[in-house]
C-alpha atoms as a PDB file:
ATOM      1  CA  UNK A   1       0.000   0.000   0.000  1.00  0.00           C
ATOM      2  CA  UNK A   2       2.972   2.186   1.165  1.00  0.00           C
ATOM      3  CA  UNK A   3       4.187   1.397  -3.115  1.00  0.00           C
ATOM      4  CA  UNK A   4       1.380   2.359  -4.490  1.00  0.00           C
ATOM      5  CA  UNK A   5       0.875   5.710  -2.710  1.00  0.00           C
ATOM      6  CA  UNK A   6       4.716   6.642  -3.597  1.00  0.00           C
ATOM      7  CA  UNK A   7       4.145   5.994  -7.017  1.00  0.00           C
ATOM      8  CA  UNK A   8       0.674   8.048  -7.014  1.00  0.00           C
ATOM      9  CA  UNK A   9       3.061  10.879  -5.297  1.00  0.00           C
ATOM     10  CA  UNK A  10       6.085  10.339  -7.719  1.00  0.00           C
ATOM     11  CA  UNK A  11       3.684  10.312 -11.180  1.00  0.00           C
ATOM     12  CA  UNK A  12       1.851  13.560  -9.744  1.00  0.00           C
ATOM     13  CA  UNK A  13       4.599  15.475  -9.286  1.00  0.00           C
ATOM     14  CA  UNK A  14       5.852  14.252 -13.440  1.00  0.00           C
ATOM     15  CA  UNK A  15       2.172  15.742 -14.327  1.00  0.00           C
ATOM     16  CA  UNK A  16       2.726  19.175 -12.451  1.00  0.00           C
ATOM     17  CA  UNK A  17       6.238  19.463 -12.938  1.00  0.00           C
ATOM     18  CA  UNK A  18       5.827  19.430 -16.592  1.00  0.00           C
ATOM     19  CA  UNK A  19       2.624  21.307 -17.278  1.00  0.00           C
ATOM     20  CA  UNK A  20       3.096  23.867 -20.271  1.00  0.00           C
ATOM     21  CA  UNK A  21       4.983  20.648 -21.527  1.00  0.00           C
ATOM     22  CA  UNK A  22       4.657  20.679 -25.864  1.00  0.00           C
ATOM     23  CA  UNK A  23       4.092  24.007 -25.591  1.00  0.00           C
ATOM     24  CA  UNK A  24       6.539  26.450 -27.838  1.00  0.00           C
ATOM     25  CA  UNK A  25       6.436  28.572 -24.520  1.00  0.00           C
ATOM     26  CA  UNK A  26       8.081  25.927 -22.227  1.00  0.00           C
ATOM     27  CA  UNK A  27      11.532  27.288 -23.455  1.00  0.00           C
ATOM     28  CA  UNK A  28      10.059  30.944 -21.797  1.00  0.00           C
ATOM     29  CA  UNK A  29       9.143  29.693 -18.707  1.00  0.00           C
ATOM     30  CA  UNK A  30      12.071  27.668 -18.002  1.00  0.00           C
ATOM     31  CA  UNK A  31      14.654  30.394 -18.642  1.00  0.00           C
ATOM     32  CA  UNK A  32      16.108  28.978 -21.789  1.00  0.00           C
ATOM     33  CA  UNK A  33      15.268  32.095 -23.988  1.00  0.00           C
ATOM     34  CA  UNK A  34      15.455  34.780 -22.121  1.00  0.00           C
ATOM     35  CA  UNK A  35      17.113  34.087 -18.285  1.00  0.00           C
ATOM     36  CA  UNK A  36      15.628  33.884 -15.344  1.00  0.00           C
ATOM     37  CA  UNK A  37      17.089  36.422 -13.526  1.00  0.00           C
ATOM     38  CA  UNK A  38      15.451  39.121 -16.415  1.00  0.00           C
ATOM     39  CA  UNK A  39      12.081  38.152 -15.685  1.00  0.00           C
ATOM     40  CA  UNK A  40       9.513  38.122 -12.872  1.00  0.00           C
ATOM     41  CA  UNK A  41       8.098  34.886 -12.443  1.00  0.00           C
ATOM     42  CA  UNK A  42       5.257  34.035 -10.302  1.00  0.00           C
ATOM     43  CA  UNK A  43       4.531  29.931  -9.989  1.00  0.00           C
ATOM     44  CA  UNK A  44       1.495  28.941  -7.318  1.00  0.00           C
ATOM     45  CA  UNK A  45      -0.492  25.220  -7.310  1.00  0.00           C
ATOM     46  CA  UNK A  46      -2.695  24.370  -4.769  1.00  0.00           C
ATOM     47  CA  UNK A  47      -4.934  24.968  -2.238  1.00  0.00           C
ATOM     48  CA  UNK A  48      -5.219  29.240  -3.186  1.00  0.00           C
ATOM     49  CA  UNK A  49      -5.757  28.236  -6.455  1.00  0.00           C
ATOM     50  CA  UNK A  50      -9.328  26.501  -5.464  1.00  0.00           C
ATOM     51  CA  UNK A  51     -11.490  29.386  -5.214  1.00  0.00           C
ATOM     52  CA  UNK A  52     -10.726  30.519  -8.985  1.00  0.00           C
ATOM     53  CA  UNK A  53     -11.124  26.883  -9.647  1.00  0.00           C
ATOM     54  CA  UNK A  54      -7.294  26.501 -11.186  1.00  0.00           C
ATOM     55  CA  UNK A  55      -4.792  23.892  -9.498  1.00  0.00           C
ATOM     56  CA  UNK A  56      -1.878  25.475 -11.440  1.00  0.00           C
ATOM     57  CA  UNK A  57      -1.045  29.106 -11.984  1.00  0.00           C
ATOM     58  CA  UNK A  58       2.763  30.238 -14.161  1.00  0.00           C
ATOM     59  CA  UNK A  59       3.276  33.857 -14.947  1.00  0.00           C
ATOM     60  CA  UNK A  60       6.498  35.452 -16.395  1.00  0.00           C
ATOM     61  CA  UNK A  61       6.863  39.155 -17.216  1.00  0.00           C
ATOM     62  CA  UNK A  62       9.646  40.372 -19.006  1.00  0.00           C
ATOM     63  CA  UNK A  63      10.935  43.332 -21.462  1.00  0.00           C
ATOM     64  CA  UNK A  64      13.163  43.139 -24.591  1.00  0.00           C
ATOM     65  CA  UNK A  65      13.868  44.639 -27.552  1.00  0.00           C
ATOM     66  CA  UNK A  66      12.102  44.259 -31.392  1.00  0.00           C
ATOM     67  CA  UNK A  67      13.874  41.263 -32.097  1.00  0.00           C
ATOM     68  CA  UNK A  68      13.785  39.140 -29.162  1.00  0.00           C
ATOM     69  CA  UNK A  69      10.054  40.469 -28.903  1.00  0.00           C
ATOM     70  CA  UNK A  70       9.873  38.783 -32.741  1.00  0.00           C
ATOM     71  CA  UNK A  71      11.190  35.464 -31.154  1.00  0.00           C
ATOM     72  CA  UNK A  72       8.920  35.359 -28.007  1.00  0.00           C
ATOM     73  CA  UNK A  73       6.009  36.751 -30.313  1.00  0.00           C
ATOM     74  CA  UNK A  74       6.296  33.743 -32.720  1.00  0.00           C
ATOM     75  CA  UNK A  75       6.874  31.089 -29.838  1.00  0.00           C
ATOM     76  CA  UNK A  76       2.886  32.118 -29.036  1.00  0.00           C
ATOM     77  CA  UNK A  77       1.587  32.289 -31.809  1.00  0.00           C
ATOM     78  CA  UNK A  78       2.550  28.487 -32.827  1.00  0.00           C
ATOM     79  CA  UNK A  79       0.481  27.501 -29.588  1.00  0.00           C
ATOM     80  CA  UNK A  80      -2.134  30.271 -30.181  1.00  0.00           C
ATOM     81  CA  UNK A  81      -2.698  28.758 -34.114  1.00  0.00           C
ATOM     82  CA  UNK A  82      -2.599  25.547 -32.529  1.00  0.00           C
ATOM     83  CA  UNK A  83      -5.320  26.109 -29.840  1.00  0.00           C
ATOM     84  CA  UNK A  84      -8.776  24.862 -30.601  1.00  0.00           C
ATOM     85  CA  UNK A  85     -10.075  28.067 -28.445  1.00  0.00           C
ATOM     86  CA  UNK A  86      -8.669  31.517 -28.977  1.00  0.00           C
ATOM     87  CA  UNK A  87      -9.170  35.220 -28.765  1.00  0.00           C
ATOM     88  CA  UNK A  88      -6.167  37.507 -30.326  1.00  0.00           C
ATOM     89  CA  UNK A  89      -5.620  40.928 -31.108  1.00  0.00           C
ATOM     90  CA  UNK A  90      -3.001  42.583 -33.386  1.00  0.00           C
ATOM     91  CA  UNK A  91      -1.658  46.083 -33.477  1.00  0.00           C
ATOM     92  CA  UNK A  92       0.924  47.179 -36.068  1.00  0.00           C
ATOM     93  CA  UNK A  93       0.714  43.481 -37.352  1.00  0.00           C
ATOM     94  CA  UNK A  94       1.751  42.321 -34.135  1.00  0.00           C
ATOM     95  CA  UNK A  95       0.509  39.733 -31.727  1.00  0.00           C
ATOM     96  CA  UNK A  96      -0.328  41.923 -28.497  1.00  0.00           C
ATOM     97  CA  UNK A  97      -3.144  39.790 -26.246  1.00  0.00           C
ATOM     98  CA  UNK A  98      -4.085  36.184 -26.631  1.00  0.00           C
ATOM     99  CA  UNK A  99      -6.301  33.818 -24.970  1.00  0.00           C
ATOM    100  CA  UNK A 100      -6.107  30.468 -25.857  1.00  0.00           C
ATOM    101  CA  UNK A 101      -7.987  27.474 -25.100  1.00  0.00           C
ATOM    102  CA  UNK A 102      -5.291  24.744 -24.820  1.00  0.00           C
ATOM    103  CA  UNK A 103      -6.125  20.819 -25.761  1.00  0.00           C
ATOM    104  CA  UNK A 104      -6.924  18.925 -22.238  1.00  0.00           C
ATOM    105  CA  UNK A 105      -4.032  17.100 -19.868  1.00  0.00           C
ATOM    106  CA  UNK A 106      -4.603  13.428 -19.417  1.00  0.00           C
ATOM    107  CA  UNK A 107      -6.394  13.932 -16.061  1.00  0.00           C
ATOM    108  CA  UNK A 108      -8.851  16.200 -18.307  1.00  0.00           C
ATOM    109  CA  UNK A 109      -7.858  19.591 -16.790  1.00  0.00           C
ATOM    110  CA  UNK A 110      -8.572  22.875 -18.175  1.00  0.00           C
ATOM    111  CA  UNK A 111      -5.757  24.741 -19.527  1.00  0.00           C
ATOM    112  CA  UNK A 112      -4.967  28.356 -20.766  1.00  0.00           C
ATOM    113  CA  UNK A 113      -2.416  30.161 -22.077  1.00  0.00           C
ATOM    114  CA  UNK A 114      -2.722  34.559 -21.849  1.00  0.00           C
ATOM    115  CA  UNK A 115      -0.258  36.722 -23.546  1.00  0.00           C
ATOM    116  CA  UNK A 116       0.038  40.477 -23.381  1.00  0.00           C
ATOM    117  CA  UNK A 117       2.285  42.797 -24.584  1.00  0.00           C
ATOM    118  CA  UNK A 118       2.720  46.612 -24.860  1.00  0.00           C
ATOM    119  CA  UNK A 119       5.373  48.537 -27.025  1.00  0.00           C
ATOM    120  CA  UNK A 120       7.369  51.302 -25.474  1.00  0.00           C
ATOM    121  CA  UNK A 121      10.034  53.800 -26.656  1.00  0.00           C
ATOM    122  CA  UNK A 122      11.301  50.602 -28.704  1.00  0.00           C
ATOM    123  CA  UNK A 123      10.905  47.820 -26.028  1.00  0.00           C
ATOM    124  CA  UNK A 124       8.208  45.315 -25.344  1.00  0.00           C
ATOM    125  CA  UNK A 125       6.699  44.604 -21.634  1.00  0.00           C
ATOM    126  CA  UNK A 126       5.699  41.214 -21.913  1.00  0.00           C
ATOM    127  CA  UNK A 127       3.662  39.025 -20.198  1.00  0.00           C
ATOM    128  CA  UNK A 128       2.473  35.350 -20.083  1.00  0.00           C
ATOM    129  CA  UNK A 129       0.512  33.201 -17.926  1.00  0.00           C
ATOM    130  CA  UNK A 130      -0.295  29.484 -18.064  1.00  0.00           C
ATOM    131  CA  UNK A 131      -3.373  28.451 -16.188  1.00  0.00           C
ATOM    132  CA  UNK A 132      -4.722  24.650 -15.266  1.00  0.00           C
ATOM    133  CA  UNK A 133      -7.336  23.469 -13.405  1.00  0.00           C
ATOM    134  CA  UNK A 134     -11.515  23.020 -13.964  1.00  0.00           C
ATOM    135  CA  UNK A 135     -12.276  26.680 -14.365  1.00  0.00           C
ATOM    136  CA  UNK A 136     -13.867  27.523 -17.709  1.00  0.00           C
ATOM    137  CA  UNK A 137     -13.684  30.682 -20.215  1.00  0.00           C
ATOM    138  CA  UNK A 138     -15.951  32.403 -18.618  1.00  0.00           C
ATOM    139  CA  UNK A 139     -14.784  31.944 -15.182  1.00  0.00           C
ATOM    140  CA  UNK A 140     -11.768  33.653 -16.688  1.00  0.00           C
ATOM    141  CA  UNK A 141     -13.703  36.542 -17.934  1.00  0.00           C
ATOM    142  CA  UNK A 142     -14.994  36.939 -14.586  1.00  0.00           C
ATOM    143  CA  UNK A 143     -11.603  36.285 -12.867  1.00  0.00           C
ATOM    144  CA  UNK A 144      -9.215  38.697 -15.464  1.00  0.00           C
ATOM    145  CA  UNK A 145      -9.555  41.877 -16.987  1.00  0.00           C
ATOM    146  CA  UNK A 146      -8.049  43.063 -19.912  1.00  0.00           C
ATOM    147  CA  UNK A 147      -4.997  45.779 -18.983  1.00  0.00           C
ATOM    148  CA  UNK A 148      -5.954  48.858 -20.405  1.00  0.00           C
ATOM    149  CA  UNK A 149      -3.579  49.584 -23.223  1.00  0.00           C
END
């Protein structure tokens, strides 16, 4: 009995440790494009989460310049074009906010992917967010609103 509850442990912890896994963006949230020590990064799973009905919540924010902007922009919009469920905007012919329905985990979780991003004097503030759990589109709407631009 002791087994089987270690393996339980060991295989949930593979499912949450990898959960933007086969995502173009899991290079951007694990610091392999742009490191980790030039973004803000917020991670939370759990309990909180309950009450917005999510179990998994990553957020990076981060500014660059046009062409790493190009690089990050392109990353999201493979996933975006990929999502069965999305909402985009464009501004100048670029991608600037994105909500996209993600196919379900295994375990038949919701999942979402946000972008935003804002051009300034040359640079882009960027920001992404992952999202997991049983909470729907509209409990999004309800949850998020859209940064004024």
């Amino acid at each position: 009995m002791k087994r089987i509850f270690v393996i339980i442990v060991l295989l949930s912890s593979c499912i949450l440790s990898s959960a933007q896994e086969g995502l173009y963006v899991e290079g951007l949230f694990e610091g392999e494009i742009i490191p980790r020590s030039e973004m803000k990064q917020t991670f939370i799973r759990g309990a909180s989460l309950q009450p917005y009905k999510l179990d998994t919540f990553k957020s990076i924010s981060f500014t660059v310049g046009e062409a790493m902007f190009k690089t990050v922009e392109m990353l999201v919009q493979k996933d975006v074009e990929a999502a069965p469920d999305k909402n985009t905007e464009y501004v100048g012919g670029h991608l600037t906010y994105a909500v996209a329905t993600l196919p379900q985990t295994i375990a038949g979780s919701n999942r979402y992917l946000c972008f935003q991003a804002k051009e300034s004097n040359g640079m882009w503030v960027v920001t992404i967010v992952y999202l997991r759990g049983s909470a729907h589109v509209e409990d999004l709407n309800q949850m998020f609103n859209k940064r004024k631009r």
